[in-house]
N, C-alpha and C. Protein backbone atom coordinates (compact mmCIF):
# COMPACT_ATOMS: atom_id res chain seq x y z
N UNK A 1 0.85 -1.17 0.00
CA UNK A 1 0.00 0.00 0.00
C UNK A 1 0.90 1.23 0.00
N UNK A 2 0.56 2.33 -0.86
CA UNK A 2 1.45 3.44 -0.45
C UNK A 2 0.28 4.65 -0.29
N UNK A 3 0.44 5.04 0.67
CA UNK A 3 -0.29 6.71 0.47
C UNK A 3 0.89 7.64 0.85
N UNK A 4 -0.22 8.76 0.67
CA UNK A 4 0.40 10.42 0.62
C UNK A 4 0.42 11.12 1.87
N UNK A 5 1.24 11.62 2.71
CA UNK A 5 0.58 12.93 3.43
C UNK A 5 1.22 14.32 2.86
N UNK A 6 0.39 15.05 2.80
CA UNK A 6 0.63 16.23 1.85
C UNK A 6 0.63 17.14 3.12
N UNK A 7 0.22 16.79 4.25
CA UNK A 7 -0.15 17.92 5.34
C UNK A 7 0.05 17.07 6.63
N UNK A 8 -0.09 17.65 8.07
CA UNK A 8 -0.10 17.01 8.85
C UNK A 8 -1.06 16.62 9.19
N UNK A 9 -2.42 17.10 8.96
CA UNK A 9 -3.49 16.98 9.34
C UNK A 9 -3.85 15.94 8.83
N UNK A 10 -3.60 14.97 7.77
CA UNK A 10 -4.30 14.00 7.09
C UNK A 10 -3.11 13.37 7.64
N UNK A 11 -2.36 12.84 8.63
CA UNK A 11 -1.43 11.75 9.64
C UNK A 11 -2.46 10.94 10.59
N UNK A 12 -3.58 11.13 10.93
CA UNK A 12 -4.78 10.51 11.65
C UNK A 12 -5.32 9.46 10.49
N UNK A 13 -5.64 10.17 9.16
CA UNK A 13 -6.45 9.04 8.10
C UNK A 13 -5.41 7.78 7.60
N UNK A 14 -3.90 8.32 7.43
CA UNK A 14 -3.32 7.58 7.30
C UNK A 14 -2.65 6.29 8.46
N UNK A 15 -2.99 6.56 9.45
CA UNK A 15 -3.09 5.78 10.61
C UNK A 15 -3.56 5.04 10.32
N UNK A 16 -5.13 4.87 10.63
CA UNK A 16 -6.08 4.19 10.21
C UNK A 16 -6.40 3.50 8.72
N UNK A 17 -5.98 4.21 8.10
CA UNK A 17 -5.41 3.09 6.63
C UNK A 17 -4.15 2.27 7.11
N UNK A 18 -2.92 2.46 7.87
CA UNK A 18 -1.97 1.67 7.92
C UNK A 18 -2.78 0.53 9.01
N UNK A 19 -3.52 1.18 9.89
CA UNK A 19 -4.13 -0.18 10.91
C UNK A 19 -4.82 -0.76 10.26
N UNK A 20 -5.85 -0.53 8.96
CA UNK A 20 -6.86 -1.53 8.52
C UNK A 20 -6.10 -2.86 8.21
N UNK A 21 -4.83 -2.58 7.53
CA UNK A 21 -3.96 -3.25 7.00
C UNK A 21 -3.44 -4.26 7.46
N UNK A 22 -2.34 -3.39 8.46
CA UNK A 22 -1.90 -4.17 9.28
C UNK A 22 -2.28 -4.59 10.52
N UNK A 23 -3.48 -4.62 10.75
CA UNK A 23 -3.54 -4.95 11.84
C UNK A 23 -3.79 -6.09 12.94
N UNK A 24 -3.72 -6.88 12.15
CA UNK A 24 -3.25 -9.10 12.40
C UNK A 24 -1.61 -8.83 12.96
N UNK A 25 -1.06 -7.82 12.47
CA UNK A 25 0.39 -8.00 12.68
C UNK A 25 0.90 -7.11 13.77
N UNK A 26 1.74 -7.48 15.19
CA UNK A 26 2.01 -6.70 16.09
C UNK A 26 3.16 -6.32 16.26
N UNK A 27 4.22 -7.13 15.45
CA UNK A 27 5.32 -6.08 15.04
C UNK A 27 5.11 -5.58 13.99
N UNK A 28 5.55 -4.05 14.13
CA UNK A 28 5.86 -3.06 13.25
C UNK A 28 6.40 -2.52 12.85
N UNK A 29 7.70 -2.57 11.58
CA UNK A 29 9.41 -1.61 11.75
C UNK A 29 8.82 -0.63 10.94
N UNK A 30 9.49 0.55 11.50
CA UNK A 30 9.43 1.73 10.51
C UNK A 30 10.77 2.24 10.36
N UNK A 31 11.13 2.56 9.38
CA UNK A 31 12.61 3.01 8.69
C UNK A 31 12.32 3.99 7.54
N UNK A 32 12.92 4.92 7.42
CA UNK A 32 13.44 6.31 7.00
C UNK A 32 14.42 7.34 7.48
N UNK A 33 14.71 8.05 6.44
CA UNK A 33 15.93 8.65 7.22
C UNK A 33 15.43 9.96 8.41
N UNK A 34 16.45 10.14 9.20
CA UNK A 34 15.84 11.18 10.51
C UNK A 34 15.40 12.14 9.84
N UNK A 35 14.14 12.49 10.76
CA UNK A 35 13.34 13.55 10.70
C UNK A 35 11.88 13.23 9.63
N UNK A 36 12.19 11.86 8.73
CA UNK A 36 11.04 11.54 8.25
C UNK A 36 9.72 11.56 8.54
N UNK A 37 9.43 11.22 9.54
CA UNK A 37 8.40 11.18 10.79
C UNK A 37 7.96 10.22 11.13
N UNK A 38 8.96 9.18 11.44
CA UNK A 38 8.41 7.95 12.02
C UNK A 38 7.82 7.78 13.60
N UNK A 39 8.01 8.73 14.44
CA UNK A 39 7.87 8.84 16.12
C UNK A 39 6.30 9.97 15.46
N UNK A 40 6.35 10.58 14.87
CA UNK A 40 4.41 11.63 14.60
C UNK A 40 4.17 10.26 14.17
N UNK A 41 4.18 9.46 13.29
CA UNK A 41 2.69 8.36 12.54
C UNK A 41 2.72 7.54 14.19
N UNK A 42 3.61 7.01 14.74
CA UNK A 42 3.51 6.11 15.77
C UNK A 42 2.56 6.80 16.74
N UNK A 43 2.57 8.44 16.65
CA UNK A 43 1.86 8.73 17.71
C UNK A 43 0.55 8.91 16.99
N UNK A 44 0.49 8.81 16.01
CA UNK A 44 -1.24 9.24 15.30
C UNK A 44 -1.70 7.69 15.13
N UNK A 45 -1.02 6.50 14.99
CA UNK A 45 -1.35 5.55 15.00
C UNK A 45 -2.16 5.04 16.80
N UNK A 46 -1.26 5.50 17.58
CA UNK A 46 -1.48 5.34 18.94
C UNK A 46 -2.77 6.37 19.14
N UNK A 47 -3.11 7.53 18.81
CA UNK A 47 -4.10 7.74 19.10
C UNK A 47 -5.07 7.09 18.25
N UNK A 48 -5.04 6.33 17.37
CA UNK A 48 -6.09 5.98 17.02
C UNK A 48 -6.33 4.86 17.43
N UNK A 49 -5.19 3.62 17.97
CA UNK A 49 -5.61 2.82 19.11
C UNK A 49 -6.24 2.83 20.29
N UNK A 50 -6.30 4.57 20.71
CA UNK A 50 -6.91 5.07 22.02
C UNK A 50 -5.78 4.63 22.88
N UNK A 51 -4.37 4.82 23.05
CA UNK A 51 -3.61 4.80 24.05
C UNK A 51 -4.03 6.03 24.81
N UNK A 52 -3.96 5.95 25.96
CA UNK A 52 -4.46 6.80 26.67
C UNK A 52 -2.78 7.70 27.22
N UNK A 53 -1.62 7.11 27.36
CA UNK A 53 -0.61 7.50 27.86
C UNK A 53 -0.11 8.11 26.83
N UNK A 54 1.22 9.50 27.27
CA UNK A 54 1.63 10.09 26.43
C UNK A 54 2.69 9.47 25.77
N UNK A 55 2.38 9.68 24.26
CA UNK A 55 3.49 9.01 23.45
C UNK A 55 4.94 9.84 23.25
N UNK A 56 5.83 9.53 23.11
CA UNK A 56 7.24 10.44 23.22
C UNK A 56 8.11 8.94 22.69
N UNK A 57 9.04 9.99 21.80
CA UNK A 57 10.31 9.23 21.49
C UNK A 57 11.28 7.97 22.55
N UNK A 58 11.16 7.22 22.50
CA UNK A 58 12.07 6.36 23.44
C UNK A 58 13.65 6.39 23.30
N UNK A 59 13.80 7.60 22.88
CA UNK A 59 15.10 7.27 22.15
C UNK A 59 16.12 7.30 23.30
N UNK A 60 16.40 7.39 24.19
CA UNK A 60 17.30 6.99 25.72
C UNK A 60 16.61 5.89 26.18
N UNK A 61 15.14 5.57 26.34
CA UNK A 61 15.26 4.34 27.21
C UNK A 61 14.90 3.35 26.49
N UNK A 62 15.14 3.42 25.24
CA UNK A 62 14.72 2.54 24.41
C UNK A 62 13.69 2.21 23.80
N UNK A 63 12.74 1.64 24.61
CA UNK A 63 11.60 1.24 24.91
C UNK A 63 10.31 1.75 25.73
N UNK A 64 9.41 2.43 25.41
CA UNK A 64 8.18 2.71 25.97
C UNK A 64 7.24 2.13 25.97
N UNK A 65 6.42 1.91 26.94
CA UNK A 65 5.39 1.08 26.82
C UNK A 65 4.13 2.35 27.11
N UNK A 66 3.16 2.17 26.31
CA UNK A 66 1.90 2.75 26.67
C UNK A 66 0.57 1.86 26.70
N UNK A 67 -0.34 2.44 27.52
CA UNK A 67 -1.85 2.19 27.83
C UNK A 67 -3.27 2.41 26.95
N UNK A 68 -3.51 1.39 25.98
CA UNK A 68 -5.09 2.29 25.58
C UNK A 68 -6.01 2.03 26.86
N UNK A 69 -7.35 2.88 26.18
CA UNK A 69 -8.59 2.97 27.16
C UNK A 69 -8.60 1.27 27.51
N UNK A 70 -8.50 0.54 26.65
CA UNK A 70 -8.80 -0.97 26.94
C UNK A 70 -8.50 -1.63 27.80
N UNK A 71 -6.93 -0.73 28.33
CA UNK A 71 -6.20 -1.91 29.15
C UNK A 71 -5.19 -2.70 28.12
N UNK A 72 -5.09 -2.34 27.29
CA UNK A 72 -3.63 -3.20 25.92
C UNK A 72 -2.60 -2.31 26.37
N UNK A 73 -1.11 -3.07 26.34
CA UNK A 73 -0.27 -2.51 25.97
C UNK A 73 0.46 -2.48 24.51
N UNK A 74 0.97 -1.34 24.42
CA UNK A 74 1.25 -1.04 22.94
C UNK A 74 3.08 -0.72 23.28
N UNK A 75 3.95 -1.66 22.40
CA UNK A 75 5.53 -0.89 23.19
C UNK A 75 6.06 -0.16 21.92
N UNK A 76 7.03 0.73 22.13
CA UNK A 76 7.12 1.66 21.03
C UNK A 76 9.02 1.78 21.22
N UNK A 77 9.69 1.25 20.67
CA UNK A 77 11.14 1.14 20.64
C UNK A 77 11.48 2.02 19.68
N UNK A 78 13.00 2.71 20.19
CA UNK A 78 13.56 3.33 18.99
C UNK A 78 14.95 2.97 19.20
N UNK A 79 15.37 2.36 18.30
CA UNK A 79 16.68 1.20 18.30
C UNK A 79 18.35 1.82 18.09
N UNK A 80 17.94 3.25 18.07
CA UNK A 80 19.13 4.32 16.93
C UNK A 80 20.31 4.38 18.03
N UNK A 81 20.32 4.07 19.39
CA UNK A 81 21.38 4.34 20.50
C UNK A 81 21.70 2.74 20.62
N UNK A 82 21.31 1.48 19.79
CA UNK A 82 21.49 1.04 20.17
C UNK A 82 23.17 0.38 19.61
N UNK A 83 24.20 -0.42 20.62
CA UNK A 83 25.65 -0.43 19.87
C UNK A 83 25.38 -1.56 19.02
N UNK A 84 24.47 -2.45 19.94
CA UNK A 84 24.45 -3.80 18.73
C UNK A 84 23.13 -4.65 19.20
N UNK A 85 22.73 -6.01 18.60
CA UNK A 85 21.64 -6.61 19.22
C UNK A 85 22.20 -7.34 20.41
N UNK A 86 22.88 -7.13 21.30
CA UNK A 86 23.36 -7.57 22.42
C UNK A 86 22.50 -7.01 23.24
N UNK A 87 22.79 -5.84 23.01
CA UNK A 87 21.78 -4.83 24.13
C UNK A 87 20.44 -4.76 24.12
N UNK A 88 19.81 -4.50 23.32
CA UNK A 88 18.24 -5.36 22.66
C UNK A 88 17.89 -6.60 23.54
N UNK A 89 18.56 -8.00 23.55
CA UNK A 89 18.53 -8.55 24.20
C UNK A 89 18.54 -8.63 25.66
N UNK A 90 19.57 -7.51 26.18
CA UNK A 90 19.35 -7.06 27.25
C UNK A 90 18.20 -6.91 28.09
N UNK A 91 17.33 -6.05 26.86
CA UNK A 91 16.36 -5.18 27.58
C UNK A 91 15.08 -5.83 27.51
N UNK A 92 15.62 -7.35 26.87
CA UNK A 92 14.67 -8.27 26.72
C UNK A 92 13.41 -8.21 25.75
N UNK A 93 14.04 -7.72 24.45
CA UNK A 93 13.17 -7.40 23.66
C UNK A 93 12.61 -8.72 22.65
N UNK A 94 12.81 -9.47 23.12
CA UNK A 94 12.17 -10.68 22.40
C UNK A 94 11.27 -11.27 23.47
N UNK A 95 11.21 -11.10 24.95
CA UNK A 95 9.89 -11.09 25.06
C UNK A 95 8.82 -10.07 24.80
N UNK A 96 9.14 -8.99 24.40
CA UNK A 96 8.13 -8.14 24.12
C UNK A 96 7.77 -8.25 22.49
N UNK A 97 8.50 -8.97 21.43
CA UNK A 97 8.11 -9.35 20.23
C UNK A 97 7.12 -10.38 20.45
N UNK A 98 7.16 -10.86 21.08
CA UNK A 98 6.59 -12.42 21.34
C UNK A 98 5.24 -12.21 22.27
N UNK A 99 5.21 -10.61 22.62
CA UNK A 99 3.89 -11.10 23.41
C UNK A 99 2.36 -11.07 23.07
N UNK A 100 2.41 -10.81 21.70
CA UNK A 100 1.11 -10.19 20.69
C UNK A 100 0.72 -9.09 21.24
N UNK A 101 1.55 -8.12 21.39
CA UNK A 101 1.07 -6.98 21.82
C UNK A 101 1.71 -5.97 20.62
N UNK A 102 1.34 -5.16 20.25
CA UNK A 102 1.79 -4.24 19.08
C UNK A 102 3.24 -3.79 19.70
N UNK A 103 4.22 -3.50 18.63
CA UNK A 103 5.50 -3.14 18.97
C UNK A 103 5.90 -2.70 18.09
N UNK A 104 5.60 -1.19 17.98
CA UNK A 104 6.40 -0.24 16.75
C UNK A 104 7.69 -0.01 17.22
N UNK A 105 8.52 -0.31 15.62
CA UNK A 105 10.06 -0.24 15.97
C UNK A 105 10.72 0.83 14.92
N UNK A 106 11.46 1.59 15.83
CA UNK A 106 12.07 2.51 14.63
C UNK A 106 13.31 2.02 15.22
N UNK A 107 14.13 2.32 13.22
CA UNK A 107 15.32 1.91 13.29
C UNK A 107 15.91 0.43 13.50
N UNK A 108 14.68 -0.08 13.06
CA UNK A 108 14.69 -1.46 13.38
C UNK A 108 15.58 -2.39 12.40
N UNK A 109 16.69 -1.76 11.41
CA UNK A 109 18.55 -2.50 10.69
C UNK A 109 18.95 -2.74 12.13
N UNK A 110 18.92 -1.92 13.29
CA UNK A 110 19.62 -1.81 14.02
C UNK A 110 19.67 -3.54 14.67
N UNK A 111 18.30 -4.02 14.50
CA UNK A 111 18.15 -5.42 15.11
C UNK A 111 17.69 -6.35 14.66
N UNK A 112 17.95 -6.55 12.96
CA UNK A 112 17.77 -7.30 12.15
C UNK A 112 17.67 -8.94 12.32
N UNK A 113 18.57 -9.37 13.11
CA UNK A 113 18.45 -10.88 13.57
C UNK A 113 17.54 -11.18 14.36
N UNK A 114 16.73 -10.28 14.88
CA UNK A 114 15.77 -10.23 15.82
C UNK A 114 14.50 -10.49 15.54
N UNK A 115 13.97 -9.52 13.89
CA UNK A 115 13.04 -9.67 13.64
C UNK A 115 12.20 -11.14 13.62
N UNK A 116 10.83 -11.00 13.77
CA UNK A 116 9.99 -11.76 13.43
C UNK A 116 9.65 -12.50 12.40
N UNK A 117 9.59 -13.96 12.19
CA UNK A 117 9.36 -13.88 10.49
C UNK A 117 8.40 -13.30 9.95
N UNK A 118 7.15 -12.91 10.41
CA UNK A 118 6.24 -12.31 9.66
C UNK A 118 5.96 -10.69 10.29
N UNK A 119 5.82 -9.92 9.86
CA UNK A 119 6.01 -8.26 10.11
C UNK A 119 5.19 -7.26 9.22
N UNK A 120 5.30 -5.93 10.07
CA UNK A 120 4.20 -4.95 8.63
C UNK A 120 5.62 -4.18 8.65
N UNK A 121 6.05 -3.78 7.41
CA UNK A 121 7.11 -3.25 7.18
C UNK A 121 6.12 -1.45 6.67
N UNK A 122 7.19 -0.41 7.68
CA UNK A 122 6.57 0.77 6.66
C UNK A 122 7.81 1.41 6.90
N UNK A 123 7.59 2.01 5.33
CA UNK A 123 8.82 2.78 4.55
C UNK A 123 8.34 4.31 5.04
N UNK A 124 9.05 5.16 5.16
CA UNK A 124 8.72 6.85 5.12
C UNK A 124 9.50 7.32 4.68
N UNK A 125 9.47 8.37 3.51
CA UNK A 125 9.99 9.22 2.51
C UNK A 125 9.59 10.58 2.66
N UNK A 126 10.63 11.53 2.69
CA UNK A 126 10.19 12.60 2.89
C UNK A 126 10.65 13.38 1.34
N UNK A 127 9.49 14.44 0.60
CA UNK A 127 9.84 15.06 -0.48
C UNK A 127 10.49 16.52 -0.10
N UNK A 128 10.98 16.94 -1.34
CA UNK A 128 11.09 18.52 -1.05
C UNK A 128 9.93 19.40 -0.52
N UNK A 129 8.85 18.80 -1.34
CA UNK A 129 7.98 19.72 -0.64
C UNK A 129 7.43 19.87 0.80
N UNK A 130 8.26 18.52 1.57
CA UNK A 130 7.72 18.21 2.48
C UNK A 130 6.64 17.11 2.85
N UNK A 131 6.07 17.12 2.25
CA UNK A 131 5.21 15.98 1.89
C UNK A 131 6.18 14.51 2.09
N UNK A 132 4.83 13.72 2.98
CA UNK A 132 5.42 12.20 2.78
C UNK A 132 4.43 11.22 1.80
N UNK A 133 6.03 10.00 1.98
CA UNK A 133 4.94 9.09 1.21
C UNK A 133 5.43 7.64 2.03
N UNK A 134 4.58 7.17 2.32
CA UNK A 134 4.58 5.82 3.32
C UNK A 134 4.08 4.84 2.27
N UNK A 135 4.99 3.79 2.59
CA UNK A 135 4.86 2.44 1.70
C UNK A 135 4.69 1.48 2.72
N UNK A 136 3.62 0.79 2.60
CA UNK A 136 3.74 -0.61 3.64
C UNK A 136 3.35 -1.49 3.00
N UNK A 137 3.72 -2.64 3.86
CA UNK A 137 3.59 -3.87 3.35
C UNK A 137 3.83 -5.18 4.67
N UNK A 138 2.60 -6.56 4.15
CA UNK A 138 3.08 -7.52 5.11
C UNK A 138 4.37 -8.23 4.59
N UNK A 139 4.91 -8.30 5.76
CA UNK A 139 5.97 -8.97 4.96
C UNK A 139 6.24 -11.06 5.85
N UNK A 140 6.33 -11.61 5.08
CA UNK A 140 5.96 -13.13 5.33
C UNK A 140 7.33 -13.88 5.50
């Protein structure tokens, strides 16, 4: 699937098109280069899960975990501090792949041996004009 965001305001519809999609699948890597906006879709995705907790970059502790209204946890990793998948392991991130709980990962080359065999892969591209374009896909 690829869509457009031309604005920020249409980052909510595209949420919800990336969840119709993917949403059998609870890992999630997102990769683009910095500043693409992979930590805004995670948080427009999360509000549209109804996490109730504030979403923010994990990028020091790695790993965040947040709350929807439901009672789900949703964990939200950003892998870019990390030196290698040693440390990943550390922080015990293969039980949190493993727990069917959604787990958006940015920067997720960083922990390639790690992945899951089956995953929603999304691409983010940023244009001159600013404008993005998100490519996803299941990947098997």
């Amino acid at each position: 699937m690829t869509l457009y965001i031309d604005h920020i305001d249409e980052i909510d519809t595209a949420a919800r098109q990336l969840l119709a999609e993917g949403r059998e699948r609870s890992v999630w890597l997102f990769d683009g280069d910095m500043g693409a906006g992979k930590t805004t879709l995670i948080k427009a995705i999360c509000r549209v899960l109804g996490v109730v907790s504030t979403v923010q970059s994990p990028t020091f502790s790695i790993v965040n975990e947040y709350t929807t209204h439901e009672g789900h946890s949703v964990y939200h990793f950003d892998c870019y501090r990390l030196r290698n998948e040693a440390e990943a392991l550390d922080i015990g991130i293969e039980e949190y792949l493993d727990s069917g709980n959604y787990c958006f990962i940015e920067w997720p080359e960083k922990v390639m041996s790690l992945w899951p065999a089956t995953y929603y892969q999304v691409h983010l591209a940023v244009a001159d004009d600013g404008s993005r374009t998100l490519e996803a896909n299941i990947v098997y």
